[in-house]
PDB file of N, CA and C in Angstrom:
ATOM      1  N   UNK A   1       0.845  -1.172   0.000  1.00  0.00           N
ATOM      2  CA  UNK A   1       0.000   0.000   0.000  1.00  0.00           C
ATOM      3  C   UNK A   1       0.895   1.241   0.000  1.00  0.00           C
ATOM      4  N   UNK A   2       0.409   2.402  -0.711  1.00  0.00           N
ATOM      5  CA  UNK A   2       0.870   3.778  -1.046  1.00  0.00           C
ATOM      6  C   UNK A   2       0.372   4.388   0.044  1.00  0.00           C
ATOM      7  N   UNK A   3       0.900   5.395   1.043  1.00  0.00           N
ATOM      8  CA  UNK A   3      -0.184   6.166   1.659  1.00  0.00           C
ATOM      9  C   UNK A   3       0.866   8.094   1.419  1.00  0.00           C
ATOM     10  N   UNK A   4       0.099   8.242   0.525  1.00  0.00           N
ATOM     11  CA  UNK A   4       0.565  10.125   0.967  1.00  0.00           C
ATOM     12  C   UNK A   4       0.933  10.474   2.152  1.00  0.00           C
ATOM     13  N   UNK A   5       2.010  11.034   2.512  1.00  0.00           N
ATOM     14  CA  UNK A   5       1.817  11.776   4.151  1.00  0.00           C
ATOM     15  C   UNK A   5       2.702  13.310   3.324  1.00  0.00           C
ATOM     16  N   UNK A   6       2.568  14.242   4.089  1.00  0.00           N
ATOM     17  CA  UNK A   6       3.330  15.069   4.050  1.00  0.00           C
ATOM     18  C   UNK A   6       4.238  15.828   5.241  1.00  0.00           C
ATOM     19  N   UNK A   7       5.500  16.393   4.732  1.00  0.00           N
ATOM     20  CA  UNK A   7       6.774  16.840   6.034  1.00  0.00           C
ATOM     21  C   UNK A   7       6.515  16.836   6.943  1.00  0.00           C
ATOM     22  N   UNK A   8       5.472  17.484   7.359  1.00  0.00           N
ATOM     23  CA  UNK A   8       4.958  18.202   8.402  1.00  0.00           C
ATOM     24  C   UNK A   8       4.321  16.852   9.336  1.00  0.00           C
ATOM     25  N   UNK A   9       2.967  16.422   8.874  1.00  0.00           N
ATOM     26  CA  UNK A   9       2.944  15.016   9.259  1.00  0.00           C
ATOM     27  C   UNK A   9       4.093  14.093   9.523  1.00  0.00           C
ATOM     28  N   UNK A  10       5.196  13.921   8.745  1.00  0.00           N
ATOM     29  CA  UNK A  10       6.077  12.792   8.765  1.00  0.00           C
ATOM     30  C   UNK A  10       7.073  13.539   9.926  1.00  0.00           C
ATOM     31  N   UNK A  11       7.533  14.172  10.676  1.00  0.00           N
ATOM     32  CA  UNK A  11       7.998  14.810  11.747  1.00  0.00           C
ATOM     33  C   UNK A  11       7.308  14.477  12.713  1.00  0.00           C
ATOM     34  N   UNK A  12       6.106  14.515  12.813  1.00  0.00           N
ATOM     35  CA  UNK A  12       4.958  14.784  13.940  1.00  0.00           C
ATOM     36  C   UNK A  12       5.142  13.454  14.446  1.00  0.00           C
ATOM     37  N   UNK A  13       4.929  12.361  13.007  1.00  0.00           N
ATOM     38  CA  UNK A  13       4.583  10.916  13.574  1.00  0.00           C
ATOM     39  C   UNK A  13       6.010   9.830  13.235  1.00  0.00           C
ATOM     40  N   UNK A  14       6.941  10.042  13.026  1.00  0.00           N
ATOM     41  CA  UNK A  14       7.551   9.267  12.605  1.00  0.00           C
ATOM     42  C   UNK A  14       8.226   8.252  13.338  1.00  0.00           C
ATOM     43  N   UNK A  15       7.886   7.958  14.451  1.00  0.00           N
ATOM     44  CA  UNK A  15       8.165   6.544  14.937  1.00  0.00           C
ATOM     45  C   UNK A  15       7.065   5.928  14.497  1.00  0.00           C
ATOM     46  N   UNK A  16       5.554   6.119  14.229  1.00  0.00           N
ATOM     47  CA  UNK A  16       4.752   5.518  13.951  1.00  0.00           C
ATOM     48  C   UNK A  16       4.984   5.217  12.455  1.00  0.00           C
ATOM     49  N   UNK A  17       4.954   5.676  11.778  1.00  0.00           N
ATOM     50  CA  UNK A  17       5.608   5.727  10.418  1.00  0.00           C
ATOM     51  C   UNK A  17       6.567   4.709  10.329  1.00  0.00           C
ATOM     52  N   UNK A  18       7.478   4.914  10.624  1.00  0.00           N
ATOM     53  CA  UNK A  18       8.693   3.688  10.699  1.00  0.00           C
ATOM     54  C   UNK A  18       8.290   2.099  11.377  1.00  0.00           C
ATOM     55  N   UNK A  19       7.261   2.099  12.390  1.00  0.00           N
ATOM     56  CA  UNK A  19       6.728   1.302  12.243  1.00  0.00           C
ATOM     57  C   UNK A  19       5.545   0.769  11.609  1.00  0.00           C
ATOM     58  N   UNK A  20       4.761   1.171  10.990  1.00  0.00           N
ATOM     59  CA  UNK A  20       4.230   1.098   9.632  1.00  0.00           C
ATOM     60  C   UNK A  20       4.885   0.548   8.678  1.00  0.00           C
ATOM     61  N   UNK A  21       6.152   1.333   7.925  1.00  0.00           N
ATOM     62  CA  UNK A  21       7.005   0.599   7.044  1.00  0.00           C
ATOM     63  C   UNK A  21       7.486  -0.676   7.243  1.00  0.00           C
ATOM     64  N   UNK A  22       7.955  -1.006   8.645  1.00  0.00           N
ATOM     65  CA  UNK A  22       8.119  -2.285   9.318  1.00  0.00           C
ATOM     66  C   UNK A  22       7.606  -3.281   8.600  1.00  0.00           C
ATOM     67  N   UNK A  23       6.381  -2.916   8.627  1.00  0.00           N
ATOM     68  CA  UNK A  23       5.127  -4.027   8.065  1.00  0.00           C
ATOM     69  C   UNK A  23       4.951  -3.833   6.899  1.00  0.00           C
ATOM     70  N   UNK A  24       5.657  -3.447   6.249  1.00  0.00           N
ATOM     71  CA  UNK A  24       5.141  -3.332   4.447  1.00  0.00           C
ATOM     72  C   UNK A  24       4.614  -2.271   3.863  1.00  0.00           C
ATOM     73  N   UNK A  25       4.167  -0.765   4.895  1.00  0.00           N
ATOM     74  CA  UNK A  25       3.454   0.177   3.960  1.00  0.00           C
ATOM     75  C   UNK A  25       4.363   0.808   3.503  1.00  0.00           C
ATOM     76  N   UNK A  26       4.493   1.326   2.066  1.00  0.00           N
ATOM     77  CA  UNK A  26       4.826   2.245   1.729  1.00  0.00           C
ATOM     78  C   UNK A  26       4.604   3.899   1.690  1.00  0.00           C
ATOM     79  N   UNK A  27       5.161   4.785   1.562  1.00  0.00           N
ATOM     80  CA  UNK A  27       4.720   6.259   1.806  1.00  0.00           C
ATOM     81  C   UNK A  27       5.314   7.155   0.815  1.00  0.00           C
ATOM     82  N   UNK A  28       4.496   8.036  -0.025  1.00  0.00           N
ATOM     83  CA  UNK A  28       4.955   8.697  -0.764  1.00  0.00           C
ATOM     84  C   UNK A  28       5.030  10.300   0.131  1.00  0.00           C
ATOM     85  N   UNK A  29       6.261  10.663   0.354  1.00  0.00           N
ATOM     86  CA  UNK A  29       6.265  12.282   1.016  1.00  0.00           C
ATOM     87  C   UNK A  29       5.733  13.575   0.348  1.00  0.00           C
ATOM     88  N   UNK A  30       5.011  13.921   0.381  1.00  0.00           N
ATOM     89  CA  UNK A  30       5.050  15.310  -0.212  1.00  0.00           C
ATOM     90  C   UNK A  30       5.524  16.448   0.034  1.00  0.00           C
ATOM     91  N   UNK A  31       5.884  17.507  -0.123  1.00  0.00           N
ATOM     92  CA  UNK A  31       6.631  18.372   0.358  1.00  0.00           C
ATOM     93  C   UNK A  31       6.879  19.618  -0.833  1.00  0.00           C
ATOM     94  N   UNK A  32       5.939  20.960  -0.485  1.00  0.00           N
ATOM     95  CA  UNK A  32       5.508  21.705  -1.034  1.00  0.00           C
ATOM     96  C   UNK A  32       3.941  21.454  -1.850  1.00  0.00           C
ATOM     97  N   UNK A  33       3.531  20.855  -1.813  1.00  0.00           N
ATOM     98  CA  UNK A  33       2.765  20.420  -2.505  1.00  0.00           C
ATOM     99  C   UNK A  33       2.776  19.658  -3.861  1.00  0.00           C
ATOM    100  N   UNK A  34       4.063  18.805  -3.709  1.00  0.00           N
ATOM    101  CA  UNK A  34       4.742  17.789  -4.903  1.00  0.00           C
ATOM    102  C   UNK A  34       5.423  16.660  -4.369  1.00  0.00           C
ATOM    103  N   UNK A  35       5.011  15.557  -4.771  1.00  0.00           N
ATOM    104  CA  UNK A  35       5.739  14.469  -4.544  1.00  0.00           C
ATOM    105  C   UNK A  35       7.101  14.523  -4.320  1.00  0.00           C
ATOM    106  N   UNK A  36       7.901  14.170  -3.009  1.00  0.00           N
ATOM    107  CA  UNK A  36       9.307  14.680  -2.992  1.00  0.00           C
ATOM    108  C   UNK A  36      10.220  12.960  -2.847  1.00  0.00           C
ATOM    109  N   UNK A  37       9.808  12.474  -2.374  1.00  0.00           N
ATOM    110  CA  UNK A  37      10.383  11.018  -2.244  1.00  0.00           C
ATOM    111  C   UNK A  37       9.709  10.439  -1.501  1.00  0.00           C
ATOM    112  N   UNK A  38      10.011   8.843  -1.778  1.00  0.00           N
ATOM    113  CA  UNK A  38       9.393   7.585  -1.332  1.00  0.00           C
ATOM    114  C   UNK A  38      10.199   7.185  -0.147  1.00  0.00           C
ATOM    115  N   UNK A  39       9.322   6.480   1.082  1.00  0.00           N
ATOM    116  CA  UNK A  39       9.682   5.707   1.785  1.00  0.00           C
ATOM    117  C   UNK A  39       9.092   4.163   2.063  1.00  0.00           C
ATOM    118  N   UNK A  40      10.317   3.504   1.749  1.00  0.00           N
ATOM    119  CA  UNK A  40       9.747   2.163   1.445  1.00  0.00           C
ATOM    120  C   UNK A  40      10.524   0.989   2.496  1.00  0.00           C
ATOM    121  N   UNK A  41       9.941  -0.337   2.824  1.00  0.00           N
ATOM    122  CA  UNK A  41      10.269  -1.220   3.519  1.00  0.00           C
ATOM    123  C   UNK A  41      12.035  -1.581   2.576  1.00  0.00           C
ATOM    124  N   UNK A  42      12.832  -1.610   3.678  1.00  0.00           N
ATOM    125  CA  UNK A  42      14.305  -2.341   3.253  1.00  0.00           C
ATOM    126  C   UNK A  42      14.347  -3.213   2.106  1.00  0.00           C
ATOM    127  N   UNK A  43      13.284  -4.370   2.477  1.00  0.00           N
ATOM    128  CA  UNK A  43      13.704  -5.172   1.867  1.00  0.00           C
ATOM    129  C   UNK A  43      12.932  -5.231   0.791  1.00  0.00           C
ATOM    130  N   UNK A  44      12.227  -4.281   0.353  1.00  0.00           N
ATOM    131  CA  UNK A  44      11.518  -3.824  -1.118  1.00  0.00           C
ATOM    132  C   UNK A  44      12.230  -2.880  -2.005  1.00  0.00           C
ATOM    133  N   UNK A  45      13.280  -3.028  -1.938  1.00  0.00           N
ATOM    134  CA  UNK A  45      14.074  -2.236  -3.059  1.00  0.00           C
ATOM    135  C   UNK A  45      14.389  -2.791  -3.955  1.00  0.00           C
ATOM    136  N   UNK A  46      13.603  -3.887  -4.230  1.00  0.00           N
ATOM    137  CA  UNK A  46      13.846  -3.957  -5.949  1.00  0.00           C
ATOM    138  C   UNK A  46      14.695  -4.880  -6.255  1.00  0.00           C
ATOM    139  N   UNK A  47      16.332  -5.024  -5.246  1.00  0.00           N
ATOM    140  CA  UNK A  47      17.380  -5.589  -5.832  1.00  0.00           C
ATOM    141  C   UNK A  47      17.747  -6.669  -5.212  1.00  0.00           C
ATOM    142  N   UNK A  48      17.625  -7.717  -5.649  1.00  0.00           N
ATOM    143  CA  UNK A  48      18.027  -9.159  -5.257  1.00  0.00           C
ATOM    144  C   UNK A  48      19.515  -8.956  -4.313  1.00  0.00           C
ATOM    145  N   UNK A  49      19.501  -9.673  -2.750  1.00  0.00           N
ATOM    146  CA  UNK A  49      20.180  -9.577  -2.331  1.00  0.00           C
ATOM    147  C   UNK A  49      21.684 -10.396  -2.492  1.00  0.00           C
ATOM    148  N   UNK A  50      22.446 -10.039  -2.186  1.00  0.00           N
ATOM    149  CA  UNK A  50      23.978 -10.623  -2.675  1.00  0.00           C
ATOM    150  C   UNK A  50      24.754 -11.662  -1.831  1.00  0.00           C
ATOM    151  N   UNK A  51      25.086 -12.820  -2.122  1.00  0.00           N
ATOM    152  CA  UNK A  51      25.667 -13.380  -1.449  1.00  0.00           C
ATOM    153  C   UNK A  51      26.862 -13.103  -1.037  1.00  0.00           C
ATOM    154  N   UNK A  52      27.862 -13.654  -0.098  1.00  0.00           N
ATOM    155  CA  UNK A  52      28.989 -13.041   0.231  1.00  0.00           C
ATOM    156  C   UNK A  52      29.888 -13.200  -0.770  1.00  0.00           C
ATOM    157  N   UNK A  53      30.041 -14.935  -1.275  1.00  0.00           N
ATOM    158  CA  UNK A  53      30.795 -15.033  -1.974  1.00  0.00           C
ATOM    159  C   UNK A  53      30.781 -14.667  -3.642  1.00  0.00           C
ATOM    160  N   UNK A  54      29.648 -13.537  -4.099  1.00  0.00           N
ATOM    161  CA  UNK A  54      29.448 -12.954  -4.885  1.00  0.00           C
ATOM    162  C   UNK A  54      29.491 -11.126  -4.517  1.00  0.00           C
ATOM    163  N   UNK A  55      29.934 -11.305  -3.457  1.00  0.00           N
ATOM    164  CA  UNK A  55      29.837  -9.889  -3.353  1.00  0.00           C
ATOM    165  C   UNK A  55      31.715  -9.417  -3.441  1.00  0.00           C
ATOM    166  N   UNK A  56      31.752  -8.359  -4.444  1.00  0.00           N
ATOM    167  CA  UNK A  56      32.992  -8.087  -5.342  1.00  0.00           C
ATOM    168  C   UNK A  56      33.708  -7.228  -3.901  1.00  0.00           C
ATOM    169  N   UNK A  57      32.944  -6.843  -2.911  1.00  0.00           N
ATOM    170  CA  UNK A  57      33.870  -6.087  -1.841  1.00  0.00           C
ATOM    171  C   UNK A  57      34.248  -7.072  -0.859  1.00  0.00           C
ATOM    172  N   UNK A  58      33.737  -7.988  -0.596  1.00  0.00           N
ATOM    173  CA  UNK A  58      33.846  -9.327   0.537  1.00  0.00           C
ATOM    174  C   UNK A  58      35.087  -9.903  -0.077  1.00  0.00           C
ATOM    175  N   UNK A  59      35.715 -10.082  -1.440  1.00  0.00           N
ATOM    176  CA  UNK A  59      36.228 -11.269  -1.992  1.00  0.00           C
ATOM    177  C   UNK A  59      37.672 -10.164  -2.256  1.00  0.00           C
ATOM    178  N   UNK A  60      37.214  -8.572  -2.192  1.00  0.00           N
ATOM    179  CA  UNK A  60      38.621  -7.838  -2.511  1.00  0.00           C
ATOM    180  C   UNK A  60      40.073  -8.123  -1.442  1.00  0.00           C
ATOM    181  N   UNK A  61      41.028  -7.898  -2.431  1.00  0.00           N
ATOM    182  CA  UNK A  61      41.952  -8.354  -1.615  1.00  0.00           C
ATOM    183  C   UNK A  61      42.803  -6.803  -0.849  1.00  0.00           C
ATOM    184  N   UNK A  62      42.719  -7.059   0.351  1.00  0.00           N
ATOM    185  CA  UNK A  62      43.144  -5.803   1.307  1.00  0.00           C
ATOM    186  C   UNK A  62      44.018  -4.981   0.413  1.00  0.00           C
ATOM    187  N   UNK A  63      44.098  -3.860   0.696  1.00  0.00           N
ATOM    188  CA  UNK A  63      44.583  -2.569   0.618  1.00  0.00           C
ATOM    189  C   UNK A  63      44.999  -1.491   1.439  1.00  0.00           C
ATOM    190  N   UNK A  64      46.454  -0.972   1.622  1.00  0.00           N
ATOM    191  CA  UNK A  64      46.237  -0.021   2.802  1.00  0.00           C
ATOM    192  C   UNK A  64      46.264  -0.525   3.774  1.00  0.00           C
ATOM    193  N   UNK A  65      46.515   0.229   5.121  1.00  0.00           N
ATOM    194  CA  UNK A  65      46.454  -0.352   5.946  1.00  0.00           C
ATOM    195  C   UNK A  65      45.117   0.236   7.385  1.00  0.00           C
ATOM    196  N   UNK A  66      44.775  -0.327   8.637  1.00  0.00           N
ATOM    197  CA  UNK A  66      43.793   0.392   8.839  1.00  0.00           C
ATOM    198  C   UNK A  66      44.068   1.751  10.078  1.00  0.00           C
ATOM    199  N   UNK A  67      43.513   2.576   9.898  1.00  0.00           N
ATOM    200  CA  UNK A  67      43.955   3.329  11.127  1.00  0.00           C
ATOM    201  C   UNK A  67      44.330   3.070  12.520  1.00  0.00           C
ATOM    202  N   UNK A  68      42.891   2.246  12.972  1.00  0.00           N
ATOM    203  CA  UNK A  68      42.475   1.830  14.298  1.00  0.00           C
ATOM    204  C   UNK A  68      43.202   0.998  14.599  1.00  0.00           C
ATOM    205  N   UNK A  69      44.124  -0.085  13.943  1.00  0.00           N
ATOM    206  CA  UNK A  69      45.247  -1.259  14.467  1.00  0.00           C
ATOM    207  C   UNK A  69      44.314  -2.411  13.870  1.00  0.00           C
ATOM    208  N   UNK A  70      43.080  -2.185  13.293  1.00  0.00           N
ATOM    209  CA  UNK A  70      42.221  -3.523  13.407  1.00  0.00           C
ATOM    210  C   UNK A  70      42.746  -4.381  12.127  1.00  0.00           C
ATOM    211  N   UNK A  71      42.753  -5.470  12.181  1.00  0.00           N
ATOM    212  CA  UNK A  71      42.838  -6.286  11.292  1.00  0.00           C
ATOM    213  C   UNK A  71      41.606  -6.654  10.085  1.00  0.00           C
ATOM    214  N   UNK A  72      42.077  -6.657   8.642  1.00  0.00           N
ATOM    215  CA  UNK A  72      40.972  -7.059   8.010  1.00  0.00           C
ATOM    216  C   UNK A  72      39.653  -8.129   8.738  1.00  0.00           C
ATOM    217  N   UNK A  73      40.454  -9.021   9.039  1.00  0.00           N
ATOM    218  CA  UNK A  73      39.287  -9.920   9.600  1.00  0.00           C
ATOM    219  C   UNK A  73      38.142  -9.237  10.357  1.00  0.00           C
ATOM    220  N   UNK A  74      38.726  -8.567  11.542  1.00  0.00           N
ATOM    221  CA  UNK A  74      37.859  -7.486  12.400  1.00  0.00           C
ATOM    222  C   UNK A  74      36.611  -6.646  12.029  1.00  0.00           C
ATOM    223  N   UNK A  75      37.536  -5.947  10.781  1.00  0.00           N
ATOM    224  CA  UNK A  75      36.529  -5.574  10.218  1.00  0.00           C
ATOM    225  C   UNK A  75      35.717  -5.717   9.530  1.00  0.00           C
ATOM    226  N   UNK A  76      36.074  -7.001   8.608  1.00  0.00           N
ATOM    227  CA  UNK A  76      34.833  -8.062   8.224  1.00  0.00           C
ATOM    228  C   UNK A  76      33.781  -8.452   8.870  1.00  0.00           C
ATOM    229  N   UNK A  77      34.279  -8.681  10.490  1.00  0.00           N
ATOM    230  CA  UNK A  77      33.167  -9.193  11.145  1.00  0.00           C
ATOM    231  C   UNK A  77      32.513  -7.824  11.379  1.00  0.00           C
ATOM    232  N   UNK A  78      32.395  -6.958  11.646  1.00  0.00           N
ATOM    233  CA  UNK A  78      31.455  -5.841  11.236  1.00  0.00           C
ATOM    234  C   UNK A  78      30.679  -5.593  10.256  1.00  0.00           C
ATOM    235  N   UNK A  79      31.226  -5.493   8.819  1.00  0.00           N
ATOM    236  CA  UNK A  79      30.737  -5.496   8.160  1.00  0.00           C
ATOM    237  C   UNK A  79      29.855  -6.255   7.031  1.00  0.00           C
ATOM    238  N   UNK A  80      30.433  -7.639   7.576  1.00  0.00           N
ATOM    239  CA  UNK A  80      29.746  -8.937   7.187  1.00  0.00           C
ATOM    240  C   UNK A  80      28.973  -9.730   8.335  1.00  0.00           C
ATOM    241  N   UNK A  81      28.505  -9.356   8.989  1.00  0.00           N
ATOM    242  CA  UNK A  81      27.923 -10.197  10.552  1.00  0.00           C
ATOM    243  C   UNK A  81      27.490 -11.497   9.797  1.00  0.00           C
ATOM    244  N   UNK A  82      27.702 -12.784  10.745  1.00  0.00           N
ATOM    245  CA  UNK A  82      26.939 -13.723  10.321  1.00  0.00           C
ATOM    246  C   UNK A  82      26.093 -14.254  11.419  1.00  0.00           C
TER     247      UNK A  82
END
Protein backbone atom coordinates (compact mmCIF):
# COMPACT_ATOMS: atom_id res chain seq x y z
CA UNK A 1 0.00 0.00 0.00
CA UNK A 2 0.87 3.78 -1.05
CA UNK A 3 -0.18 6.17 1.66
CA UNK A 4 0.57 10.12 0.97
CA UNK A 5 1.82 11.78 4.15
CA UNK A 6 3.33 15.07 4.05
CA UNK A 7 6.77 16.84 6.03
CA UNK A 8 4.96 18.20 8.40
CA UNK A 9 2.94 15.02 9.26
CA UNK A 10 6.08 12.79 8.76
CA UNK A 11 8.00 14.81 11.75
CA UNK A 12 4.96 14.78 13.94
CA UNK A 13 4.58 10.92 13.57
CA UNK A 14 7.55 9.27 12.60
CA UNK A 15 8.17 6.54 14.94
CA UNK A 16 4.75 5.52 13.95
CA UNK A 17 5.61 5.73 10.42
CA UNK A 18 8.69 3.69 10.70
CA UNK A 19 6.73 1.30 12.24
CA UNK A 20 4.23 1.10 9.63
CA UNK A 21 7.01 0.60 7.04
CA UNK A 22 8.12 -2.29 9.32
CA UNK A 23 5.13 -4.03 8.07
CA UNK A 24 5.14 -3.33 4.45
CA UNK A 25 3.45 0.18 3.96
CA UNK A 26 4.83 2.24 1.73
CA UNK A 27 4.72 6.26 1.81
CA UNK A 28 4.96 8.70 -0.76
CA UNK A 29 6.27 12.28 1.02
CA UNK A 30 5.05 15.31 -0.21
CA UNK A 31 6.63 18.37 0.36
CA UNK A 32 5.51 21.70 -1.03
CA UNK A 33 2.76 20.42 -2.51
CA UNK A 34 4.74 17.79 -4.90
CA UNK A 35 5.74 14.47 -4.54
CA UNK A 36 9.31 14.68 -2.99
CA UNK A 37 10.38 11.02 -2.24
CA UNK A 38 9.39 7.59 -1.33
CA UNK A 39 9.68 5.71 1.79
CA UNK A 40 9.75 2.16 1.45
CA UNK A 41 10.27 -1.22 3.52
CA UNK A 42 14.31 -2.34 3.25
CA UNK A 43 13.70 -5.17 1.87
CA UNK A 44 11.52 -3.82 -1.12
CA UNK A 45 14.07 -2.24 -3.06
CA UNK A 46 13.85 -3.96 -5.95
CA UNK A 47 17.38 -5.59 -5.83
CA UNK A 48 18.03 -9.16 -5.26
CA UNK A 49 20.18 -9.58 -2.33
CA UNK A 50 23.98 -10.62 -2.68
CA UNK A 51 25.67 -13.38 -1.45
CA UNK A 52 28.99 -13.04 0.23
CA UNK A 53 30.79 -15.03 -1.97
CA UNK A 54 29.45 -12.95 -4.88
CA UNK A 55 29.84 -9.89 -3.35
CA UNK A 56 32.99 -8.09 -5.34
CA UNK A 57 33.87 -6.09 -1.84
CA UNK A 58 33.85 -9.33 0.54
CA UNK A 59 36.23 -11.27 -1.99
CA UNK A 60 38.62 -7.84 -2.51
CA UNK A 61 41.95 -8.35 -1.61
CA UNK A 62 43.14 -5.80 1.31
CA UNK A 63 44.58 -2.57 0.62
CA UNK A 64 46.24 -0.02 2.80
CA UNK A 65 46.45 -0.35 5.95
CA UNK A 66 43.79 0.39 8.84
CA UNK A 67 43.95 3.33 11.13
CA UNK A 68 42.48 1.83 14.30
CA UNK A 69 45.25 -1.26 14.47
CA UNK A 70 42.22 -3.52 13.41
CA UNK A 71 42.84 -6.29 11.29
CA UNK A 72 40.97 -7.06 8.01
CA UNK A 73 39.29 -9.92 9.60
CA UNK A 74 37.86 -7.49 12.40
CA UNK A 75 36.53 -5.57 10.22
CA UNK A 76 34.83 -8.06 8.22
CA UNK A 77 33.17 -9.19 11.15
CA UNK A 78 31.45 -5.84 11.24
CA UNK A 79 30.74 -5.50 8.16
CA UNK A 80 29.75 -8.94 7.19
CA UNK A 81 27.92 -10.20 10.55
CA UNK A 82 26.94 -13.72 10.32
Amino acid sequence: MNVPINAKRLRASLPQVVERVRRGTRFTVIYRSRPAFQIVPVNDSGEAPVSLQDDPLYRAEAVGSSADGRTSAEHDAVLYPR
